[in-house]
Protein backbone atom coordinates (compact mmCIF):
# COMPACT_ATOMS: atom_id res chain seq x y z
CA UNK A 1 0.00 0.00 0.00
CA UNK A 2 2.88 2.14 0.85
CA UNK A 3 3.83 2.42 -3.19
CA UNK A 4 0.41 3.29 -3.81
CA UNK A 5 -0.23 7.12 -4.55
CA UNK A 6 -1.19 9.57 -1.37
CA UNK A 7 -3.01 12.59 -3.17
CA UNK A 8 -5.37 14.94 -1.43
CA UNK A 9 -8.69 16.28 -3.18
CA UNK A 10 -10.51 19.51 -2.59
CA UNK A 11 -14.06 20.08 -3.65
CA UNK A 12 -15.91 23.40 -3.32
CA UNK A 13 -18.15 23.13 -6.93
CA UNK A 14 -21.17 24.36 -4.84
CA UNK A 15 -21.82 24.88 -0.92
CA UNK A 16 -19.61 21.76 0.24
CA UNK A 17 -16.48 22.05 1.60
CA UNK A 18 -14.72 18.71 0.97
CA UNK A 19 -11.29 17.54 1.75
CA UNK A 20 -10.43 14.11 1.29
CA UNK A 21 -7.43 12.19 1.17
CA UNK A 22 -6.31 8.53 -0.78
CA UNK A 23 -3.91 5.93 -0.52
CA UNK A 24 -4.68 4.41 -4.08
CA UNK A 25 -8.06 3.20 -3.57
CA UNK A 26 -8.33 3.23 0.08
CA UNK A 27 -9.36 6.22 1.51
CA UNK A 28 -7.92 8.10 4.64
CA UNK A 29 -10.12 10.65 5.38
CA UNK A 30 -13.27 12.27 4.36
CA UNK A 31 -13.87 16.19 5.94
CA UNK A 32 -16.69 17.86 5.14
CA UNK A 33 -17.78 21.13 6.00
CA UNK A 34 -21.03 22.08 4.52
CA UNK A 35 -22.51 25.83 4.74
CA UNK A 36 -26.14 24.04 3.78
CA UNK A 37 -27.63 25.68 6.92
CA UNK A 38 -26.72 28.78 5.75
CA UNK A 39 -28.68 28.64 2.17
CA UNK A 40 -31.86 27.12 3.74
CA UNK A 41 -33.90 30.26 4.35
CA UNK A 42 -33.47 31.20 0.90
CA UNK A 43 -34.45 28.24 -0.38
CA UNK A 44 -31.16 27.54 -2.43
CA UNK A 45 -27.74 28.25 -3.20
CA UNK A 46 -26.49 31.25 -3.02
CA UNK A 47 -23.17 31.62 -4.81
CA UNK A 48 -21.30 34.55 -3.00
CA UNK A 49 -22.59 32.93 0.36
CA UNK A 50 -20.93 29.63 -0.73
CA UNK A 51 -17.59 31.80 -1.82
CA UNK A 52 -17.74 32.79 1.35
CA UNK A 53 -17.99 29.90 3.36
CA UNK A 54 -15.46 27.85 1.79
CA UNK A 55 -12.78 30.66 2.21
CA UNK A 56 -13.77 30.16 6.19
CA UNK A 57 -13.53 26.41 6.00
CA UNK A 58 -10.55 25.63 3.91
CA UNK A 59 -7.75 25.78 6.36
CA UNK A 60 -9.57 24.13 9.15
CA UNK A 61 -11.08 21.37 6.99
CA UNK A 62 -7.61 20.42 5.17
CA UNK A 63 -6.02 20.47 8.57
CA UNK A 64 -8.74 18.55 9.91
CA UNK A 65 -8.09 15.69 6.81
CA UNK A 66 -4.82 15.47 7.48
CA UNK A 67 -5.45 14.37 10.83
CA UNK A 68 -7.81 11.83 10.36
CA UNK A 69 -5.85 10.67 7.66
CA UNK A 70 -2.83 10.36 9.99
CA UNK A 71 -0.38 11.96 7.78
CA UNK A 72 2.11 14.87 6.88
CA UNK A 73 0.91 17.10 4.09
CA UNK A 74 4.83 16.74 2.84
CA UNK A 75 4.13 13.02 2.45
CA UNK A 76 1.97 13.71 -0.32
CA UNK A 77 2.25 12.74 -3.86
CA UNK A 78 -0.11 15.56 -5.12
CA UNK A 79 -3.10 17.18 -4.87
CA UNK A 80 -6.33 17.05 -6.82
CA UNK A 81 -8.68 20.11 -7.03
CA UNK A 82 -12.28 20.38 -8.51
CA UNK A 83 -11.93 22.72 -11.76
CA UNK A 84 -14.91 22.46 -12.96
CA UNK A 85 -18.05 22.41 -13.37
CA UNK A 86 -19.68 24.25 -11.09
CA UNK A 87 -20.05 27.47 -9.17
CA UNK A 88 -17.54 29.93 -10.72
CA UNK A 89 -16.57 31.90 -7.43
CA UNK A 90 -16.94 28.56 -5.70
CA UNK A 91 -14.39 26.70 -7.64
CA UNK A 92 -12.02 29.30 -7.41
CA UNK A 93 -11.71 29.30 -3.61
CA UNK A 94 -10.87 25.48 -4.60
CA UNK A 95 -8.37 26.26 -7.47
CA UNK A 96 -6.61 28.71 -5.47
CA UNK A 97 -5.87 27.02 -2.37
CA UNK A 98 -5.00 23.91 -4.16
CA UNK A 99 -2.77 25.59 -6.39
CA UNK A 100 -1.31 27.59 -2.82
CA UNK A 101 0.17 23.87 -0.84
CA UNK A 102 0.87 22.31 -4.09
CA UNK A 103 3.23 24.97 -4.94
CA UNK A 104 4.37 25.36 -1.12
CA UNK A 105 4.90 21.78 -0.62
CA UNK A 106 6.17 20.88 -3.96
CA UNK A 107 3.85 18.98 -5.08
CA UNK A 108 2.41 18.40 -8.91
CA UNK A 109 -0.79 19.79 -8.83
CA UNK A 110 -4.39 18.17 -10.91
CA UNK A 111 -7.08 19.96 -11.94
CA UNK A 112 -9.95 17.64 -12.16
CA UNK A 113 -13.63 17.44 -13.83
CA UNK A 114 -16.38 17.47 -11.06
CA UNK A 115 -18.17 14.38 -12.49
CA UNK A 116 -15.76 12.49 -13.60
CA UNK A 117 -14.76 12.33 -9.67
CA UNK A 118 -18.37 11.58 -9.05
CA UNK A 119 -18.08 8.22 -10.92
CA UNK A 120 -14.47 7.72 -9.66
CA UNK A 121 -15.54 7.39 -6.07
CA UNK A 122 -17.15 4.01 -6.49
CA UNK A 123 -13.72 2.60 -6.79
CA UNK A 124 -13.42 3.82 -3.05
CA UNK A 125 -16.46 1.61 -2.13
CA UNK A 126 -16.18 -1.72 -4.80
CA UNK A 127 -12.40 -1.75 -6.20
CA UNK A 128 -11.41 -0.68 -9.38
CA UNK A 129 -13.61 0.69 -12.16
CA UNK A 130 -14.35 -2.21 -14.54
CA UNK A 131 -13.88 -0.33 -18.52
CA UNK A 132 -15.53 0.54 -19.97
CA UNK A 133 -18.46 2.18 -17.14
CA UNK A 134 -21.76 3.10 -17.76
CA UNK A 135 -22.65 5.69 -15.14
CA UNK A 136 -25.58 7.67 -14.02
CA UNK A 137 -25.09 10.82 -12.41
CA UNK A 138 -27.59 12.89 -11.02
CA UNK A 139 -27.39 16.07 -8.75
CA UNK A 140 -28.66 19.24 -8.14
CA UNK A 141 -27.30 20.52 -11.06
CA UNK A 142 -26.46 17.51 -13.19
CA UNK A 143 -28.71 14.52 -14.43
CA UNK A 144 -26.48 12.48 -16.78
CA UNK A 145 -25.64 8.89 -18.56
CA UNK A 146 -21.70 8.77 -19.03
CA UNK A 147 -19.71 6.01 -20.83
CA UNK A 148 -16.19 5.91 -19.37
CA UNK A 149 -13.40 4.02 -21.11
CA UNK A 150 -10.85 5.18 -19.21
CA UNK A 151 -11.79 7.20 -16.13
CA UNK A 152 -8.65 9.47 -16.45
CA UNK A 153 -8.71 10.17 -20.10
CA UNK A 154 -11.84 8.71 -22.28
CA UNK A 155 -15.42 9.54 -20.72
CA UNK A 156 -17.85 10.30 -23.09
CA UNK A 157 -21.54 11.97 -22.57
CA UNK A 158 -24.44 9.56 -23.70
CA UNK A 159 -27.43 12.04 -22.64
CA UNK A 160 -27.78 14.97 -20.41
CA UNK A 161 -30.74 17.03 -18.69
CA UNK A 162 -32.28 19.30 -21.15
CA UNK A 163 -33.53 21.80 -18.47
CA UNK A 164 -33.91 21.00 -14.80
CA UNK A 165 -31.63 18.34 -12.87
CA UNK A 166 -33.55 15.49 -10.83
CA UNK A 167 -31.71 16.93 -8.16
CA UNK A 168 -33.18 20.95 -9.01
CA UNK A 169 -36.64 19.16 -9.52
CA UNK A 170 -36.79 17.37 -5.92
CA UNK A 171 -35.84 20.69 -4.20
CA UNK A 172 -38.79 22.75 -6.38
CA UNK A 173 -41.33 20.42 -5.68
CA UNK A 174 -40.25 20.32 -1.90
CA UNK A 175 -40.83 24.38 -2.13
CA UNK A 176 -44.08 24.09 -3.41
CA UNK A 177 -45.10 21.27 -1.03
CA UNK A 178 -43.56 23.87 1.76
CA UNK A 179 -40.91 21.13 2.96
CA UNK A 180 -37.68 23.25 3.11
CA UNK A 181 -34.59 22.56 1.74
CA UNK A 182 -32.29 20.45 0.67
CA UNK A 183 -35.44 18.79 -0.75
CA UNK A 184 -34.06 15.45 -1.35
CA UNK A 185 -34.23 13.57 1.45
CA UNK A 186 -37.74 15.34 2.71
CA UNK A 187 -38.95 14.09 -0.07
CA UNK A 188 -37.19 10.88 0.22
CA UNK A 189 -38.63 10.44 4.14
CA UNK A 190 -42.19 11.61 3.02
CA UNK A 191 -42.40 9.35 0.16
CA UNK A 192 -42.15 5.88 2.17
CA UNK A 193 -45.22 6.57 3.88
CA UNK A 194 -46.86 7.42 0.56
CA UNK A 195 -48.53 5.54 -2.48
CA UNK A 196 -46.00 5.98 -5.52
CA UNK A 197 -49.25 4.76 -8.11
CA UNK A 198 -51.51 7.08 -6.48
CA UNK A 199 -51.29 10.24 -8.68
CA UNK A 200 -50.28 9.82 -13.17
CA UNK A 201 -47.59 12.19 -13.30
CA UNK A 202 -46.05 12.39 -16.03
CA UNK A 203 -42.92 10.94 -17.53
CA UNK A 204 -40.53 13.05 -19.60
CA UNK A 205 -38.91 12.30 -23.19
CA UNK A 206 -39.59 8.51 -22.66
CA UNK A 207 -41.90 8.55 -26.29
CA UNK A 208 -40.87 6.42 -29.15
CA UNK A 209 -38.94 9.97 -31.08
CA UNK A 210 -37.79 11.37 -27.50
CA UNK A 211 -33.52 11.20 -27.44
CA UNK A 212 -33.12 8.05 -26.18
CA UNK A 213 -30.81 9.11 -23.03
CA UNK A 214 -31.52 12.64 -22.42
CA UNK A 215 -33.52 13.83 -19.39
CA UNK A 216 -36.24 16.76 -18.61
CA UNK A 217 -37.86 16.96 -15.29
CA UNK A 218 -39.22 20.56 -16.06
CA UNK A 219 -42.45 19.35 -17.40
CA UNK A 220 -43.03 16.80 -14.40
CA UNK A 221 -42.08 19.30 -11.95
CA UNK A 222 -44.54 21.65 -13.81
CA UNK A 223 -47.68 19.35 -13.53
CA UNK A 224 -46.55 18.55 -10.09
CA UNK A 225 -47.21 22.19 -8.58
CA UNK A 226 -50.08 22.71 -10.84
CA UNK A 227 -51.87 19.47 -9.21
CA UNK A 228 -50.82 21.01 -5.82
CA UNK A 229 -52.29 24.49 -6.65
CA UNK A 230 -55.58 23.03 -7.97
CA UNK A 231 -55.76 21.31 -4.42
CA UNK A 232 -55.66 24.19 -3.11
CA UNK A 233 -57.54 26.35 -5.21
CA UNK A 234 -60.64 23.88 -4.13
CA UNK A 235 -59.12 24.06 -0.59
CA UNK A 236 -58.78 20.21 0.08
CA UNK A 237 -55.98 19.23 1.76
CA UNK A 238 -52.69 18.39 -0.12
CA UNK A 239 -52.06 14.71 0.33
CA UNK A 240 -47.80 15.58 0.71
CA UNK A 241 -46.71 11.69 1.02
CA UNK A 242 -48.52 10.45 -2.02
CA UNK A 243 -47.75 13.50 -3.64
CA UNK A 244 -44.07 13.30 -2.94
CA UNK A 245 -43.87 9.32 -3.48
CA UNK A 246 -45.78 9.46 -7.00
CA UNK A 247 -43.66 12.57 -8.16
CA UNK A 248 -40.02 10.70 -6.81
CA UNK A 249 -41.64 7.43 -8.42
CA UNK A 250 -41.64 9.37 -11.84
CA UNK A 251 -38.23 10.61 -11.40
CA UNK A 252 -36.80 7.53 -10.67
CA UNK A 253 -38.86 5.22 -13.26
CA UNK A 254 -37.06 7.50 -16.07
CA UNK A 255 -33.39 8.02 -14.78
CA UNK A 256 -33.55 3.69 -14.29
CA UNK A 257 -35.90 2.89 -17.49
CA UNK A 258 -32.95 5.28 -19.65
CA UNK A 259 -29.64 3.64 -17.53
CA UNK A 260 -30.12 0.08 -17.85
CA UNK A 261 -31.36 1.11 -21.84
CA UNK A 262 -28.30 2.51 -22.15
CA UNK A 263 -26.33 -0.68 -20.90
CA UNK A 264 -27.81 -3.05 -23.02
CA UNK A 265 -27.56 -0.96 -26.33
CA UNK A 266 -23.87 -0.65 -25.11
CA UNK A 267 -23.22 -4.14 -24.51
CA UNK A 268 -22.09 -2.81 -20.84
CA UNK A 269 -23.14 -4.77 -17.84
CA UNK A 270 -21.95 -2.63 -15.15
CA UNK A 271 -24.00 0.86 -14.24
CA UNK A 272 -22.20 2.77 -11.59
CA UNK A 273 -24.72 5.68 -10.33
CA UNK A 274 -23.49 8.68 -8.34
CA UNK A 275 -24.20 12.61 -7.42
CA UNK A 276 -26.30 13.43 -4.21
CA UNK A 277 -29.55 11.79 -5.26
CA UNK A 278 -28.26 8.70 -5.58
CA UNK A 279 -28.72 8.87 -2.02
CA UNK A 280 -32.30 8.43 -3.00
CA UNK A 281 -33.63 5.19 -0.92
CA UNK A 282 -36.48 4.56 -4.36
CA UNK A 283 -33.80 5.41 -6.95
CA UNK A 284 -31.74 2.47 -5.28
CA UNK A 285 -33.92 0.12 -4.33
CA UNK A 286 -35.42 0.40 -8.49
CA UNK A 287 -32.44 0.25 -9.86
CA UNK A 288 -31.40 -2.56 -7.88
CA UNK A 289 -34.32 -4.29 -9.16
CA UNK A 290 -34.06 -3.34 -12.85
CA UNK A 291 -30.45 -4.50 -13.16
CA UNK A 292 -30.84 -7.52 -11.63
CA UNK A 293 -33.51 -8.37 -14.26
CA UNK A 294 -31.04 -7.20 -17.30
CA UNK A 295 -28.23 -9.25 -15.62
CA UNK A 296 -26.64 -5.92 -14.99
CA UNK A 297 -24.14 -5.43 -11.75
CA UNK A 298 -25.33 -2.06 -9.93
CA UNK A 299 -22.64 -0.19 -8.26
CA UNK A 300 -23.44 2.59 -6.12
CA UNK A 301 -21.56 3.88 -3.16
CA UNK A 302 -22.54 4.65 0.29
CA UNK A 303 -25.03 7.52 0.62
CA UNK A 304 -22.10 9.85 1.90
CA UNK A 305 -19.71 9.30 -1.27
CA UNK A 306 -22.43 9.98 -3.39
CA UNK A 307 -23.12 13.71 -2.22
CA UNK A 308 -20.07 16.28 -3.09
CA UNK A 309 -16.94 15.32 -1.08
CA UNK A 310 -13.31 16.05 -1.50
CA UNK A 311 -12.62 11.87 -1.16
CA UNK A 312 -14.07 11.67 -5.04
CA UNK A 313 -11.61 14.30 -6.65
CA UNK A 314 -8.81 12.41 -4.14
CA UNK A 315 -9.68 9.22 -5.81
CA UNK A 316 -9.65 11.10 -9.16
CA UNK A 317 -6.22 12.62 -8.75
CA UNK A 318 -4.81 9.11 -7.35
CA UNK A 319 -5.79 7.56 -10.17
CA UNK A 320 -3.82 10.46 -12.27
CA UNK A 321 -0.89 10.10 -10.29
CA UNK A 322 -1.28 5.82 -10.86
CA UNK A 323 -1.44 6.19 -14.47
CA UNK A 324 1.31 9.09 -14.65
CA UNK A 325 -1.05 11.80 -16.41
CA UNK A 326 0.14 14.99 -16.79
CA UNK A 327 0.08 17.74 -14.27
CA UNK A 328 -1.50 20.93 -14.34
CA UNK A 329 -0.09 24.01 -14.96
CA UNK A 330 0.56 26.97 -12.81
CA UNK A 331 -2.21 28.95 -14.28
CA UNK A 332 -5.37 26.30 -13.80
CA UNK A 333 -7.91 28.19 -13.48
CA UNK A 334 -11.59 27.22 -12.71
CA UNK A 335 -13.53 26.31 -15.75
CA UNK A 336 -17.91 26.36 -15.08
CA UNK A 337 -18.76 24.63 -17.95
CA UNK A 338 -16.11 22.56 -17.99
CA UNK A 339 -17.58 19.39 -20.28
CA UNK A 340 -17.21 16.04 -18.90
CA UNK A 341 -14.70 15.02 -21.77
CA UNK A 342 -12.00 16.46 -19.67
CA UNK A 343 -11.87 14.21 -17.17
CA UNK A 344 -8.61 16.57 -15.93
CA UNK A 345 -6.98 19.48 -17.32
CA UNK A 346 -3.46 18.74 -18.39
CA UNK A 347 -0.74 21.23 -18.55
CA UNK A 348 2.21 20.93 -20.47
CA UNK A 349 4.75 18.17 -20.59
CA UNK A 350 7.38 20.48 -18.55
CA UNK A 351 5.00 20.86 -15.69
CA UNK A 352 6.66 19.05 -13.09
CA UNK A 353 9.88 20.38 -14.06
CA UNK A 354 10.82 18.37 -10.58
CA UNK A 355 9.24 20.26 -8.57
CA UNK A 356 9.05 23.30 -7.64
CA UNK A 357 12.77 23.42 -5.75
CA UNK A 358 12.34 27.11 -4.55
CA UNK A 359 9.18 26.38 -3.07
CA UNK A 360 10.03 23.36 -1.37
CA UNK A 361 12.94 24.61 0.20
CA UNK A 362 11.25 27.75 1.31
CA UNK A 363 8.23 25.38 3.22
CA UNK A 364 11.04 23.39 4.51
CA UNK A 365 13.32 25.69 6.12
């Protein structure tokens, strides 16, 4: 294990401060500090707030990581940082402080692609990523079928959400329903005590000349508050665990329906999913379900590696290091759109230039 890569990830794409740190595949420490609390009362992200928050937390929550972990920062091999996608101001805390101890300790430095760490994780959880990977990712801000040949240099996009994320759609509908937020897991909790069959909602692009892997959750989440105002327009009561089961129940029947599609026309018969709302109890207990009919193996880590943590873009940059991809330059910078073909952002061949003497001898003495 000893020979095996020690590389420490930051993430800070949206209002999660995450610091994690890998041996390889084994991971050493998982800090999170999350400023969630903070975006509640206005009922979402607010990007300057989350700027904020992660400049507060990143000292503390590296420092914190290293000590779970066990370890001296200059025992690293490198460190991984979340370029993109993802909240401009956000990411740039990220970039910046990464960029800061690689360059202080000496260390090469990897800018890496926010969901291409997302289906890295797994290997965390279940070993090594069998290749190629079919993987579902869905988020707040992401609802997407990947095909990854090689995690570190070949994923490519199969579908994508067309408007809102499942993620974006779960916290709208737990607005409307006056739940709070995050409204994942209310939704989630309110849900098991519901009937998923007991309202029609509909089902998005699943017709015979709908894209075959793309996603749209506006139109559900659309009919969703219009059912709820017409309760309330006639002033019954708003049956909130039916209504929240049978709206998750549509999410869930067309993320699974379009993933295990996806294997089969693929000839793939692994399907890795990931992001926060594969921390959805329904989305795993479905999928579970559908794969095991298609003779598919489900992968899916535990709840807390699915949701944004710095252990995934650790695992990422390991896996970099492993397979001797390039560093990153000294000017990285964060990248919001950044598309999911670059799993990492490679700087030129020079980059190590072996590494960094002046700043390693300046942390040193």
């Amino acid at each position: 294990m000893a020979d095996e890569p020690l590389v420490l990830g930051i993430e800070t794409s949206c209002d999660e401060t995450g610091v994690g740190i890998v041996r390889g595949t084994t991971l050493l420490a998982d800090a999170v500090a999350s400023s969630v609390d903070e975006h509640a009362r206005f009922g979402g992200v607010v990007p300057e707030v989350a700027s904020r928050a992660h400049l507060e937390a990143m000292v503390p929550t590296i420092e914190r990581a290293l000590k779970e972990a066990g370890v001296s920062a200059r025992d690293l091999d490198g460190v991984a940082v979340t370029a993109g996608p993802g909240l401009a101001g956000a990411l740039l805390v990220g970039v910046s402080a990464a960029k800061a101890y690689a360059y202080a300790l000496g260390k090469p430095l990897y800018g890496v692609n926010h969901l291409a760490s997302h289906i890295c994780v797994d290997q965390l959880e279940h070993g090594p990523l069998p290749e190629p990977t079919m993987a579902l990712l869905v988020s707040g801000g992401h609802s997407s079928l990947l095909l990854s040949a090689d995690i570190t240099s070949d994923v490519r996009p199969l579908g994508a959400t067309i408007d809102d994320a499942a993620g974006e759609a779960f916290d709208k509908i737990a607005r409307v329903l006056n739940l709070g937020f995050p409204g994942g897991p209310v939704i989630d909790r309110y849900a098991r005590e519901g009937d998923p069959e007991a309202i029609a909602f509909p089902r998005g692009l699943t017709g015979p000349r709908d894209p075959a892997y793309d996603f749209s959750f506006s139109g559900l989440k659309t009919a969703v508050a219009r059912w709820i105002e017409a309760k309330r327009a006639a002033g019954e009561e708003v049956p909130v665990r039916d209504v929240s089961a049978s709206f998750q129940e549509a999410v869930v029947d067309v993320l699974t329906r379009k993933a295990v599609r996806a294997c089969k026309d693929e000839g793939v018969d692994h399907l890795m999913i990931g992001g926060g709302v594969a921390a959805n109890s329904r989305l795993r207990a479905l999928a579970q379900e559908r794969c095991e009919a298609a003779g598919i193996r489900l992968r899916v880590p535990r709840p807390k590696l699915c949701t944004d943590n710095g252990a995934m873009v650790a695992a990422l940059g390991a896996e970099m290091v492993a397979r001797n991809r390039a560093a990153s330059d000294w000017d990285l910078s964060a990248d919001s759109s950044l598309p999911v073909t670059d799993p990492h952002v490679p700087g030129a061949a020079h980059t190590h230039d072996h590494v960094h003497e002046t700043a390693r001898e300046n942390l040193y003495t």
